[in-house]
PDB file of N, CA and C in Angstrom:
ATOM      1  N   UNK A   1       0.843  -1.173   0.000  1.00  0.00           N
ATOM      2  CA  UNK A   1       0.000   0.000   0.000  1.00  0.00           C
ATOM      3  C   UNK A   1       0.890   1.239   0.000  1.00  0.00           C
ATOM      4  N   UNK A   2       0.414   2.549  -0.513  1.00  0.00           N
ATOM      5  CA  UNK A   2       1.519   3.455  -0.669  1.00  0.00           C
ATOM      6  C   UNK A   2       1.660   4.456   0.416  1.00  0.00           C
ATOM      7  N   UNK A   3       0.483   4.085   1.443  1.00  0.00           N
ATOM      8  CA  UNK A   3       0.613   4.879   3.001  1.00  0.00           C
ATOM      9  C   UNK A   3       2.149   4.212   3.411  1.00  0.00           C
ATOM     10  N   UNK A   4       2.025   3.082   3.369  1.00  0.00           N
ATOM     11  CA  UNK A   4       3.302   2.480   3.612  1.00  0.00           C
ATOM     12  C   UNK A   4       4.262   3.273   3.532  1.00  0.00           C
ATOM     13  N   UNK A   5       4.369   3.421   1.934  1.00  0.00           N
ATOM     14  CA  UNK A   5       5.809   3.865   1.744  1.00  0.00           C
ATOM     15  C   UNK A   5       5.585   5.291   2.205  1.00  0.00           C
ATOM     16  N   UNK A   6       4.696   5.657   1.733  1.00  0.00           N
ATOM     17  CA  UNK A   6       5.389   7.559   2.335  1.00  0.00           C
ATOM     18  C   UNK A   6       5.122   7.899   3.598  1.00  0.00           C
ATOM     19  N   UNK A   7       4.785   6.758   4.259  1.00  0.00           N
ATOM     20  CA  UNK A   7       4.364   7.202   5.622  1.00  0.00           C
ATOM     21  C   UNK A   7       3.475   7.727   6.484  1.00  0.00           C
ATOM     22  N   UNK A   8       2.257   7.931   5.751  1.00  0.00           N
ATOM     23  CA  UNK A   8       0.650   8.822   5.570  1.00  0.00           C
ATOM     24  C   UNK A   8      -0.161   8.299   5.222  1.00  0.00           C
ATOM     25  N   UNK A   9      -1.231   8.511   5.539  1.00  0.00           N
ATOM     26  CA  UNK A   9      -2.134   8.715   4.629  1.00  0.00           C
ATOM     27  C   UNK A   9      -3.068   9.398   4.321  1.00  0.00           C
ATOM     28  N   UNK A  10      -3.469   9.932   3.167  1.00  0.00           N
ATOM     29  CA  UNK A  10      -4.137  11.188   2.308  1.00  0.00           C
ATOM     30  C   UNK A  10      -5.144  10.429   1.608  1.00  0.00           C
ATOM     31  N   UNK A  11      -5.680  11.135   0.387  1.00  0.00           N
ATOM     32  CA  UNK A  11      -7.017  10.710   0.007  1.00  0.00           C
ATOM     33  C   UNK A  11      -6.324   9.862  -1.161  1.00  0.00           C
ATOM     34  N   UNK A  12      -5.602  10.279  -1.753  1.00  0.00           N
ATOM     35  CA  UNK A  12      -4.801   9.575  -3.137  1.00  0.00           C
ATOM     36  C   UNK A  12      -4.023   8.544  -2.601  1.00  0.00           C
ATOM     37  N   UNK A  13      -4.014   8.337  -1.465  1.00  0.00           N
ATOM     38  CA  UNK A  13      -3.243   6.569  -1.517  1.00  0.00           C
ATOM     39  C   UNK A  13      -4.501   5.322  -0.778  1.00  0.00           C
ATOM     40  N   UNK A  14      -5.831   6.127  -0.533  1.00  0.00           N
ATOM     41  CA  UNK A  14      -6.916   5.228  -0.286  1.00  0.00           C
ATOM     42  C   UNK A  14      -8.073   5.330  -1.587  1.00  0.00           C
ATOM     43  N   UNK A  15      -6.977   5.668  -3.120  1.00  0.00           N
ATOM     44  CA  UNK A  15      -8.232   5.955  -4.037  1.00  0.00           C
ATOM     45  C   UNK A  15      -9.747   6.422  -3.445  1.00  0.00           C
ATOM     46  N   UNK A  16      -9.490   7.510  -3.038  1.00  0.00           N
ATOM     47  CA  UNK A  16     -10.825   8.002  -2.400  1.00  0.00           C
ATOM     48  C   UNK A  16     -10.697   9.595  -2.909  1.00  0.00           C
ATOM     49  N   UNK A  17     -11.651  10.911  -2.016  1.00  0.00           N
ATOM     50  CA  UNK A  17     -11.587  11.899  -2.359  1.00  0.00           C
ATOM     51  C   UNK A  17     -10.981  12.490  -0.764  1.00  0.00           C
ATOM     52  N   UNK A  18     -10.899  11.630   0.244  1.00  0.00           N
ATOM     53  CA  UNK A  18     -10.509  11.685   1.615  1.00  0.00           C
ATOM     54  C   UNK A  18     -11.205  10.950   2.154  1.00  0.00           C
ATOM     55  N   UNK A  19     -11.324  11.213   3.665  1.00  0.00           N
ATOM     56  CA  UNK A  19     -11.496  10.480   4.406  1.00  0.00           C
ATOM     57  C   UNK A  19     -13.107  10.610   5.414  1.00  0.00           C
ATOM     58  N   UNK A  20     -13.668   9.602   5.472  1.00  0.00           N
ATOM     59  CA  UNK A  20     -14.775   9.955   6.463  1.00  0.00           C
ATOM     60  C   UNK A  20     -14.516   9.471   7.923  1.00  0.00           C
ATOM     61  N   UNK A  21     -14.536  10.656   8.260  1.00  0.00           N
ATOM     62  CA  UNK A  21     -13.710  10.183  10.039  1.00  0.00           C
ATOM     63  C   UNK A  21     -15.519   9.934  11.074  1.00  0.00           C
ATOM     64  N   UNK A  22     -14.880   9.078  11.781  1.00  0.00           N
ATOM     65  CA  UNK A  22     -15.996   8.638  12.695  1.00  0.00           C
ATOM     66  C   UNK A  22     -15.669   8.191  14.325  1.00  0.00           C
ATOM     67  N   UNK A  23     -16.175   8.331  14.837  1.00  0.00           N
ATOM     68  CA  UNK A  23     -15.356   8.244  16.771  1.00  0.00           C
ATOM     69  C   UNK A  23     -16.518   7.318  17.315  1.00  0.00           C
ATOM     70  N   UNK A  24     -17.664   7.261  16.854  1.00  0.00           N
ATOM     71  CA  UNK A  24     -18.791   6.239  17.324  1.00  0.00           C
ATOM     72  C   UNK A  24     -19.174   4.990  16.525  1.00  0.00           C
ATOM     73  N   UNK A  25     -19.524   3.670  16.975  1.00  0.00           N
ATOM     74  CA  UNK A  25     -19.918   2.574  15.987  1.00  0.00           C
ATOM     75  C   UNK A  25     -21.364   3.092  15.642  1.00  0.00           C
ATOM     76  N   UNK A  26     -22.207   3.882  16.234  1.00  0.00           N
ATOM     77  CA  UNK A  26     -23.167   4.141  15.383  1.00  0.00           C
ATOM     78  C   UNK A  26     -22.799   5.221  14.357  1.00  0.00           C
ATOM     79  N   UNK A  27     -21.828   5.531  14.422  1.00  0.00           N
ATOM     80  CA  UNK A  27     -21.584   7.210  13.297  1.00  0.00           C
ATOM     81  C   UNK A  27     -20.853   6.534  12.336  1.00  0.00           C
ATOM     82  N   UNK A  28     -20.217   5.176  12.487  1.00  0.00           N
ATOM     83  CA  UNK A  28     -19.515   4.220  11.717  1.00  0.00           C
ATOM     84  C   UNK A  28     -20.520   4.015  10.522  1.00  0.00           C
ATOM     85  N   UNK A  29     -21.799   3.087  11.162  1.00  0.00           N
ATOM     86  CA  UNK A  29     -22.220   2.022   9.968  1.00  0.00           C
ATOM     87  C   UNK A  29     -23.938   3.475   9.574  1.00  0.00           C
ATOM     88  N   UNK A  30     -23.569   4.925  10.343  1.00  0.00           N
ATOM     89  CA  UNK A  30     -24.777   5.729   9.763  1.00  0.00           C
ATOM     90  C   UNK A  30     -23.995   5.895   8.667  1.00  0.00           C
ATOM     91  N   UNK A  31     -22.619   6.598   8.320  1.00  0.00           N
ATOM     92  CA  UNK A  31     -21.798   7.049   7.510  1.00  0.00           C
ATOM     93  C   UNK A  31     -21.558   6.217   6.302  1.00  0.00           C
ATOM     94  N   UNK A  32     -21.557   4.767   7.007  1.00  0.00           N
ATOM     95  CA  UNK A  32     -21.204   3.562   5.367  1.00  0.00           C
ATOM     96  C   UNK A  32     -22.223   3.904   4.525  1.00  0.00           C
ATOM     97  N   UNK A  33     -23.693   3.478   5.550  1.00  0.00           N
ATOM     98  CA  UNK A  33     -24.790   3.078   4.800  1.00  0.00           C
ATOM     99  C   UNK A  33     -24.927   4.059   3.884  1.00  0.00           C
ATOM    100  N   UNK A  34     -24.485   5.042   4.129  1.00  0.00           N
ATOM    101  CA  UNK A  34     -25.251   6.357   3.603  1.00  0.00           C
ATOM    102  C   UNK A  34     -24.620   7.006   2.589  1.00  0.00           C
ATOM    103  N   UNK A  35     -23.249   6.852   2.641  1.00  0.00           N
ATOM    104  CA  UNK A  35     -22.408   7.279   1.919  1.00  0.00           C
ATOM    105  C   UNK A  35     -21.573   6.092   0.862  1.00  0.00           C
ATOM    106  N   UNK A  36     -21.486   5.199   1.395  1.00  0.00           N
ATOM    107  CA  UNK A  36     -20.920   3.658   0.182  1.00  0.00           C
ATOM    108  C   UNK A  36     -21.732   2.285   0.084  1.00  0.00           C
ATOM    109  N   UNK A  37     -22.964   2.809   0.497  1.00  0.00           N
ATOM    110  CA  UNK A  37     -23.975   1.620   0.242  1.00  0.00           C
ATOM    111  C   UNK A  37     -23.514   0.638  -0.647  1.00  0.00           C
ATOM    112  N   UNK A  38     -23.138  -0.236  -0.296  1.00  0.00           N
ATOM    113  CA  UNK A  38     -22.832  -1.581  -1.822  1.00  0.00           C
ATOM    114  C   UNK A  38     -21.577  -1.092  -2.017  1.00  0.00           C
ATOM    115  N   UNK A  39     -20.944  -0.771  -1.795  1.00  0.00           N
ATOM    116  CA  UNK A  39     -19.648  -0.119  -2.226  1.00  0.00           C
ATOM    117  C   UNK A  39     -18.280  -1.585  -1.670  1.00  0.00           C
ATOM    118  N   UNK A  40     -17.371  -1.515  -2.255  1.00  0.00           N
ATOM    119  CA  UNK A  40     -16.398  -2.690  -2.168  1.00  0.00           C
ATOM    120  C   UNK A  40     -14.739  -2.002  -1.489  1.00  0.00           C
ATOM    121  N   UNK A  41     -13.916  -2.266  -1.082  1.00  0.00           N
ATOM    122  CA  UNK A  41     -12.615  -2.594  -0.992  1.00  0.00           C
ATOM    123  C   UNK A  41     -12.532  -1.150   0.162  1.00  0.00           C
ATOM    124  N   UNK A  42     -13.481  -1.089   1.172  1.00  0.00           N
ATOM    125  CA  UNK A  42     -13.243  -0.086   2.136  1.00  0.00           C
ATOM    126  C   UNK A  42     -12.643  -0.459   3.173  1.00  0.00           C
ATOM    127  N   UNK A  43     -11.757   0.042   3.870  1.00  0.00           N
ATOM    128  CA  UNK A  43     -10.919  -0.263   5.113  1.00  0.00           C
ATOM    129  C   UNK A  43     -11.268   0.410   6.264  1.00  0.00           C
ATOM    130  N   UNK A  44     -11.680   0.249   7.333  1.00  0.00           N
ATOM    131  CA  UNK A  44     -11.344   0.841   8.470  1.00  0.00           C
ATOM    132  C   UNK A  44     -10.128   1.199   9.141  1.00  0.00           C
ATOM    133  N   UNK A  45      -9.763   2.466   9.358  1.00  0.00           N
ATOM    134  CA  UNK A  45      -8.646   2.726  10.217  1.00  0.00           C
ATOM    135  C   UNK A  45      -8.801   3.242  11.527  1.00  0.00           C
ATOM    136  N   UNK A  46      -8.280   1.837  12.344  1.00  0.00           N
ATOM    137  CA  UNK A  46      -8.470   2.636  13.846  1.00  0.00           C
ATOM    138  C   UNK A  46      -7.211   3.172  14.553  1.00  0.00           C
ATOM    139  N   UNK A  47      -7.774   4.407  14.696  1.00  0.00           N
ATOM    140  CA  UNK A  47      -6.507   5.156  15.410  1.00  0.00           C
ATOM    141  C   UNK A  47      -6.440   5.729  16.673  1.00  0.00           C
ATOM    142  N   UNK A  48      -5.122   6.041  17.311  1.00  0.00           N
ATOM    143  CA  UNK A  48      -4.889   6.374  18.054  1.00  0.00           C
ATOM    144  C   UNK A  48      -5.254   7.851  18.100  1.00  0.00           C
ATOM    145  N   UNK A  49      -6.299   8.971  18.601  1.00  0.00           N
ATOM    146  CA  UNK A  49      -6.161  10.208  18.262  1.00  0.00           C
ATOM    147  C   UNK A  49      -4.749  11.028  18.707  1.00  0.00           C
ATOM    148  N   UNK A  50      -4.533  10.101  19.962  1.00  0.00           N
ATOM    149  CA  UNK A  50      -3.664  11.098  20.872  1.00  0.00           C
ATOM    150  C   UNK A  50      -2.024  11.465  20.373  1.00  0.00           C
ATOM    151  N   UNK A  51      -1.481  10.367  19.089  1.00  0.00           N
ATOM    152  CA  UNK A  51      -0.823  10.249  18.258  1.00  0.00           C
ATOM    153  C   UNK A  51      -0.906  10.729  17.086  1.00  0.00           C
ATOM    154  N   UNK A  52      -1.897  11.336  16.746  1.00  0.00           N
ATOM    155  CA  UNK A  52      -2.388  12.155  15.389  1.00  0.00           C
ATOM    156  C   UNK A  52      -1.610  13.712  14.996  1.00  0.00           C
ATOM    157  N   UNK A  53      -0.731  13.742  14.265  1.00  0.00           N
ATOM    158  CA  UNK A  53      -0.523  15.038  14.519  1.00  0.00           C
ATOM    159  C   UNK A  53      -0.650  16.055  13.825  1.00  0.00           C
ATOM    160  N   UNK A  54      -1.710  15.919  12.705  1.00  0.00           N
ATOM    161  CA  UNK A  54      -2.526  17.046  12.169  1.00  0.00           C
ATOM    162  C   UNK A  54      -3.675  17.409  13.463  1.00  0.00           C
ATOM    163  N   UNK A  55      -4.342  18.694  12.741  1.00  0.00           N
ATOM    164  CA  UNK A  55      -5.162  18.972  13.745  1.00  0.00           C
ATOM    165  C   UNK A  55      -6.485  18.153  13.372  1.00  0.00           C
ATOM    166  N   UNK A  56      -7.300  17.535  15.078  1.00  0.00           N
ATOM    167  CA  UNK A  56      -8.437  17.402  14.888  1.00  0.00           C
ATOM    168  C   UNK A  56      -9.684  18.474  15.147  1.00  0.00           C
ATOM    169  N   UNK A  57     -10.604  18.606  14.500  1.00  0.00           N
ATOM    170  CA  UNK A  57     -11.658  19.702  15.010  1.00  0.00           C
ATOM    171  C   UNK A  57     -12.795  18.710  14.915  1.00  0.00           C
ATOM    172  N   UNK A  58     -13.695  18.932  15.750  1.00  0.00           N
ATOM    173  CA  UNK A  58     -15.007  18.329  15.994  1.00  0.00           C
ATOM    174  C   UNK A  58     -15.793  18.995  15.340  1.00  0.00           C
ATOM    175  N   UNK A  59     -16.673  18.419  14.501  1.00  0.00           N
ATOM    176  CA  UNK A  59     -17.781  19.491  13.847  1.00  0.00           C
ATOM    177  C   UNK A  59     -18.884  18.830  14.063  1.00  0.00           C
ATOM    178  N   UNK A  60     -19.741  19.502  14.098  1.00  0.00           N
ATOM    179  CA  UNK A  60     -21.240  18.915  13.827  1.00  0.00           C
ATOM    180  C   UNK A  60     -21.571  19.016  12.479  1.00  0.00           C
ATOM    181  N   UNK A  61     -22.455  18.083  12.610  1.00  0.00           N
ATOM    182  CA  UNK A  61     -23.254  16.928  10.747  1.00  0.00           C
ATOM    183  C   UNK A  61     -24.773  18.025  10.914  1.00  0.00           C
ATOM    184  N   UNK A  62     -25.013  17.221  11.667  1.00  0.00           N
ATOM    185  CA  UNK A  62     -26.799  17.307  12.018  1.00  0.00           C
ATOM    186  C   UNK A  62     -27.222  16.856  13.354  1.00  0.00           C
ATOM    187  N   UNK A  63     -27.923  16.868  13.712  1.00  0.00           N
ATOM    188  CA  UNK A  63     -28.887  16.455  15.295  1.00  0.00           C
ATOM    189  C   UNK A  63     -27.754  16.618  16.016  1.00  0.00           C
ATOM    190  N   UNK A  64     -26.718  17.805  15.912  1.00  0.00           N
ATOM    191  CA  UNK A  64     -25.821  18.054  17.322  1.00  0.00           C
ATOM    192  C   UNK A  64     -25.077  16.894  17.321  1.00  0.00           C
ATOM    193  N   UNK A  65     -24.540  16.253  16.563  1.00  0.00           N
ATOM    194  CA  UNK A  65     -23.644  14.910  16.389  1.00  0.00           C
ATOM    195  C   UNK A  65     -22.296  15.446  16.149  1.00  0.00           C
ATOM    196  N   UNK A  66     -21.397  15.336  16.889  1.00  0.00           N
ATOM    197  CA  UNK A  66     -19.930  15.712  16.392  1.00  0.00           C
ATOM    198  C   UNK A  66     -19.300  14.782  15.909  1.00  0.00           C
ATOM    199  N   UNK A  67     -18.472  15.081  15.197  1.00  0.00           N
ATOM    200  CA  UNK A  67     -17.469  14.148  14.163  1.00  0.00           C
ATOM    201  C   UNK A  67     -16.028  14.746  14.060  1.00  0.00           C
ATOM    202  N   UNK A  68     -15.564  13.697  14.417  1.00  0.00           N
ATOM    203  CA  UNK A  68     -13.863  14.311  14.429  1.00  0.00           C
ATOM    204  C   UNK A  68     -13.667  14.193  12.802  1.00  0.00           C
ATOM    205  N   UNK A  69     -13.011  15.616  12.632  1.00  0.00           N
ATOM    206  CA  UNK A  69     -12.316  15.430  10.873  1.00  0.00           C
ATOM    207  C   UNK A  69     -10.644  16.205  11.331  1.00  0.00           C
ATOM    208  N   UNK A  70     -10.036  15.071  10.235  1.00  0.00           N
ATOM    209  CA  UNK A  70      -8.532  15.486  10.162  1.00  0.00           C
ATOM    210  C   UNK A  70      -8.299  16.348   9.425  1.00  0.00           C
ATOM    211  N   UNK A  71      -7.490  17.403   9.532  1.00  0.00           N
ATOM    212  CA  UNK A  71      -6.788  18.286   8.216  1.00  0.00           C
ATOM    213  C   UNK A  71      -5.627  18.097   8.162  1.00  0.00           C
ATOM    214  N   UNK A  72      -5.786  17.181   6.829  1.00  0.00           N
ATOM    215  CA  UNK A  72      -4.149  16.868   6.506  1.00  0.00           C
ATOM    216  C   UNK A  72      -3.708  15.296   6.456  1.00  0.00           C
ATOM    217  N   UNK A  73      -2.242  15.095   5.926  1.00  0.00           N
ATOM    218  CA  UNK A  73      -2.473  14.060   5.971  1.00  0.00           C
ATOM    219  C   UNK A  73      -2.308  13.016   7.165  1.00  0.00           C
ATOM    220  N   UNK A  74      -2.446  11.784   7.499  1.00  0.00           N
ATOM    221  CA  UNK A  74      -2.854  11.006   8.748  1.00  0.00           C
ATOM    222  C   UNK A  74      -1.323   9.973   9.305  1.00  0.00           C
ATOM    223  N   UNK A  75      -1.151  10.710   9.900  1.00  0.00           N
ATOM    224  CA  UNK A  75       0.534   9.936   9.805  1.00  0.00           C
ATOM    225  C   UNK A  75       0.365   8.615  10.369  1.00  0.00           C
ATOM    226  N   UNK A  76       0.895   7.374   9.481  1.00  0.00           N
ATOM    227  CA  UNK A  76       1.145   6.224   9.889  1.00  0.00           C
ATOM    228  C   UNK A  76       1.137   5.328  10.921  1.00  0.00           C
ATOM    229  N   UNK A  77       1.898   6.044  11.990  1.00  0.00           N
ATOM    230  CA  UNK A  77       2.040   5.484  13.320  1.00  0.00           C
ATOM    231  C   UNK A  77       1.129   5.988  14.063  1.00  0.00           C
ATOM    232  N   UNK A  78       0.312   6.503  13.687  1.00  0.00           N
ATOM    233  CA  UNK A  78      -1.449   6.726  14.421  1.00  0.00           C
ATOM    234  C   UNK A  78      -2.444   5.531  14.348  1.00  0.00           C
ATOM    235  N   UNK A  79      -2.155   5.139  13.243  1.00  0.00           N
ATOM    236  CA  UNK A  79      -3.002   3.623  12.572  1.00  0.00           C
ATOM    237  C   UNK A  79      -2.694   2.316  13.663  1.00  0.00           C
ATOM    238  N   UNK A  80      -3.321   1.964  14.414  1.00  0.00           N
ATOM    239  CA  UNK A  80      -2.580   0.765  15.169  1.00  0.00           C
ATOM    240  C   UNK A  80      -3.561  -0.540  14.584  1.00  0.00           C
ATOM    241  N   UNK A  81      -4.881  -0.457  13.873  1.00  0.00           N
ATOM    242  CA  UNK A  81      -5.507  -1.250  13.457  1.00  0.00           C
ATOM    243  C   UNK A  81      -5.972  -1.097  11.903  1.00  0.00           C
ATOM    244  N   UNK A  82      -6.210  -1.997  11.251  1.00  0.00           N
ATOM    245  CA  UNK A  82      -6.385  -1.732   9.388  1.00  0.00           C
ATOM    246  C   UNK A  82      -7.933  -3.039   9.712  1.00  0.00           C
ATOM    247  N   UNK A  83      -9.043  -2.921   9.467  1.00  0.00           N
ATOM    248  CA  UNK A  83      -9.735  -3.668   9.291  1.00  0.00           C
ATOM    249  C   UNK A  83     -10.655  -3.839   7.950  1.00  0.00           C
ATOM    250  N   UNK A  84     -10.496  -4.860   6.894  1.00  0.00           N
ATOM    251  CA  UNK A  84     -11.510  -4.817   5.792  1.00  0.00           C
ATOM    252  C   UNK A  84     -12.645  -4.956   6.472  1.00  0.00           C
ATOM    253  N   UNK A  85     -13.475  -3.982   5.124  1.00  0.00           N
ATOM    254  CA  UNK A  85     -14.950  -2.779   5.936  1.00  0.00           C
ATOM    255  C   UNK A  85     -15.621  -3.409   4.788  1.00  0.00           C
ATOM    256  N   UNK A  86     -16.488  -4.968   4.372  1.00  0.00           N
ATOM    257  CA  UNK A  86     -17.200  -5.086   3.350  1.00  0.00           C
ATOM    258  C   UNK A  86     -18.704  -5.183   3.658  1.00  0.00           C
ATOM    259  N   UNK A  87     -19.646  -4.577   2.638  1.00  0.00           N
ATOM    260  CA  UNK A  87     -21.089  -4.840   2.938  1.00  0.00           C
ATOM    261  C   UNK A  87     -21.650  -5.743   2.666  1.00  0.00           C
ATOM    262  N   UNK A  88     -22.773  -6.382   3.210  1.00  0.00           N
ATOM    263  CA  UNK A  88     -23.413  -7.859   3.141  1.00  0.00           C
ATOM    264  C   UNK A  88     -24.066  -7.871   1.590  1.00  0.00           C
ATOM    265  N   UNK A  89     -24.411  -8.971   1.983  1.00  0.00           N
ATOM    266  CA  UNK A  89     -25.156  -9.478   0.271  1.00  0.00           C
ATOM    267  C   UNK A  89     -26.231  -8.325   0.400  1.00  0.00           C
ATOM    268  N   UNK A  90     -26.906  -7.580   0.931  1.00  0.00           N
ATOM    269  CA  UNK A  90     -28.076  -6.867   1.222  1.00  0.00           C
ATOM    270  C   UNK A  90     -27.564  -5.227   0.517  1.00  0.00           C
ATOM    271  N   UNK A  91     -26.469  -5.013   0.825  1.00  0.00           N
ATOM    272  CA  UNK A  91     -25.531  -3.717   0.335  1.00  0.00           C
ATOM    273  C   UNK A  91     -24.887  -2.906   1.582  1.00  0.00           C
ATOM    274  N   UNK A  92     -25.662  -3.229   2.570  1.00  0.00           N
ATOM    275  CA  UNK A  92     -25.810  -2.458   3.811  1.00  0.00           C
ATOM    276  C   UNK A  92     -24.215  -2.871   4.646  1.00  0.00           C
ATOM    277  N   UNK A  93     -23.850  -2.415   5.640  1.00  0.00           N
ATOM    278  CA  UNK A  93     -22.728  -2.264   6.571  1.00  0.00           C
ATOM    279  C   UNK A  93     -23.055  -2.646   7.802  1.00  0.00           C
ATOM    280  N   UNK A  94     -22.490  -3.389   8.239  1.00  0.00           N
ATOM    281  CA  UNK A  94     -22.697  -4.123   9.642  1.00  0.00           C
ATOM    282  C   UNK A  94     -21.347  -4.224  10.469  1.00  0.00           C
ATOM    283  N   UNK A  95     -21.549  -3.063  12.066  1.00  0.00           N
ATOM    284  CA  UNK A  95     -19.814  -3.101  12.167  1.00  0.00           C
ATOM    285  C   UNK A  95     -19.426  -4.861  12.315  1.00  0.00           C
ATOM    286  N   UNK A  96     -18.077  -4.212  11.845  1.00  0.00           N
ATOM    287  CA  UNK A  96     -17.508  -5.718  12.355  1.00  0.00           C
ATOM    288  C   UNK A  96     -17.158  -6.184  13.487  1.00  0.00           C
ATOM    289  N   UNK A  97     -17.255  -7.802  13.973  1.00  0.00           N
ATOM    290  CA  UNK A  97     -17.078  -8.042  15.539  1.00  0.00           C
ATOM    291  C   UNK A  97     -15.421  -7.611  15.953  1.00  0.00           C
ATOM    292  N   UNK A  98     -14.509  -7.175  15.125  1.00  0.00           N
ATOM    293  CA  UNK A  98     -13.002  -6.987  15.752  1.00  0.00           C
ATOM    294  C   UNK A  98     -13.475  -5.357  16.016  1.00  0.00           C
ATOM    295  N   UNK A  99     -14.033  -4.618  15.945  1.00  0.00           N
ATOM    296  CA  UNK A  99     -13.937  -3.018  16.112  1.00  0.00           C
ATOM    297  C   UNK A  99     -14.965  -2.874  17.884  1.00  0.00           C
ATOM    298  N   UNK A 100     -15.565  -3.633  17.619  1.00  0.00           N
ATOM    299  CA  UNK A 100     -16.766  -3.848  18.981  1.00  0.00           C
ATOM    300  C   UNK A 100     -15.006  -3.899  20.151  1.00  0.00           C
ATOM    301  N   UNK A 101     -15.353  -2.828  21.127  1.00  0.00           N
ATOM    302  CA  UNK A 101     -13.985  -2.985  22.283  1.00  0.00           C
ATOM    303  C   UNK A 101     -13.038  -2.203  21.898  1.00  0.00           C
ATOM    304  N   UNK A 102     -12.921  -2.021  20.648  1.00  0.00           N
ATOM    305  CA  UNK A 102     -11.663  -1.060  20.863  1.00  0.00           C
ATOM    306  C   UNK A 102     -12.077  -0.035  20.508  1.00  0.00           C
ATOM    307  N   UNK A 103     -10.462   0.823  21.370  1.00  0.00           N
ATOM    308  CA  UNK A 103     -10.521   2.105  21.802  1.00  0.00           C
ATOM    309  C   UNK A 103     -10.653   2.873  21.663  1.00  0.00           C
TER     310      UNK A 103
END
């Protein structure tokens, strides 16, 4: 993967347009459903925030829901977990049992 090599990661080494950051398992599988319904080859990255060293800002979506978003790119050694993020035969997102517990 090319986070690997440069040490980051940005929106161009997860073929994406960036990143949808999420801090809750319900803000997890509201965000899949809604945004990559049926969608294939998504990863979860769980990170350490306290190791992050772009800035985080909390914003609100809607209904007073905050969401941590990064500016910038996501340095490597923040990542302590990589989990494939696939949707059921249905299209839909169901967290996975390794993310249930952690931190």
């Amino acid at each position: 993967m090319e986070a690997n090599i440069i040490g980051s990661y940005r929106g161009d080494t997860l073929d994406s347009e960036g990143f949808i950051h999420c801090s809750k398992a319900t803000q997890i599988i509201k965000v899949a459903n809604y945004i990559f319904f049926n969608q294939k080859g998504l990863v979860l990255l769980c990170i350490d925030s306290d190791k992050v060293k772009p800035e985080i800002r909390y914003e609100g979506i809607e209904e007073n829901e905050l969401f941590p978003h990064i500016y910038g790119e996501l340095n490597i050694d923040s990542v302590y977990k990589v989990i494939d993020f696939e949707a059921g035969e249905d299209g839909l997102f169901k967290l996975p049992p390794e993310v249930i517990g952690l931190r």
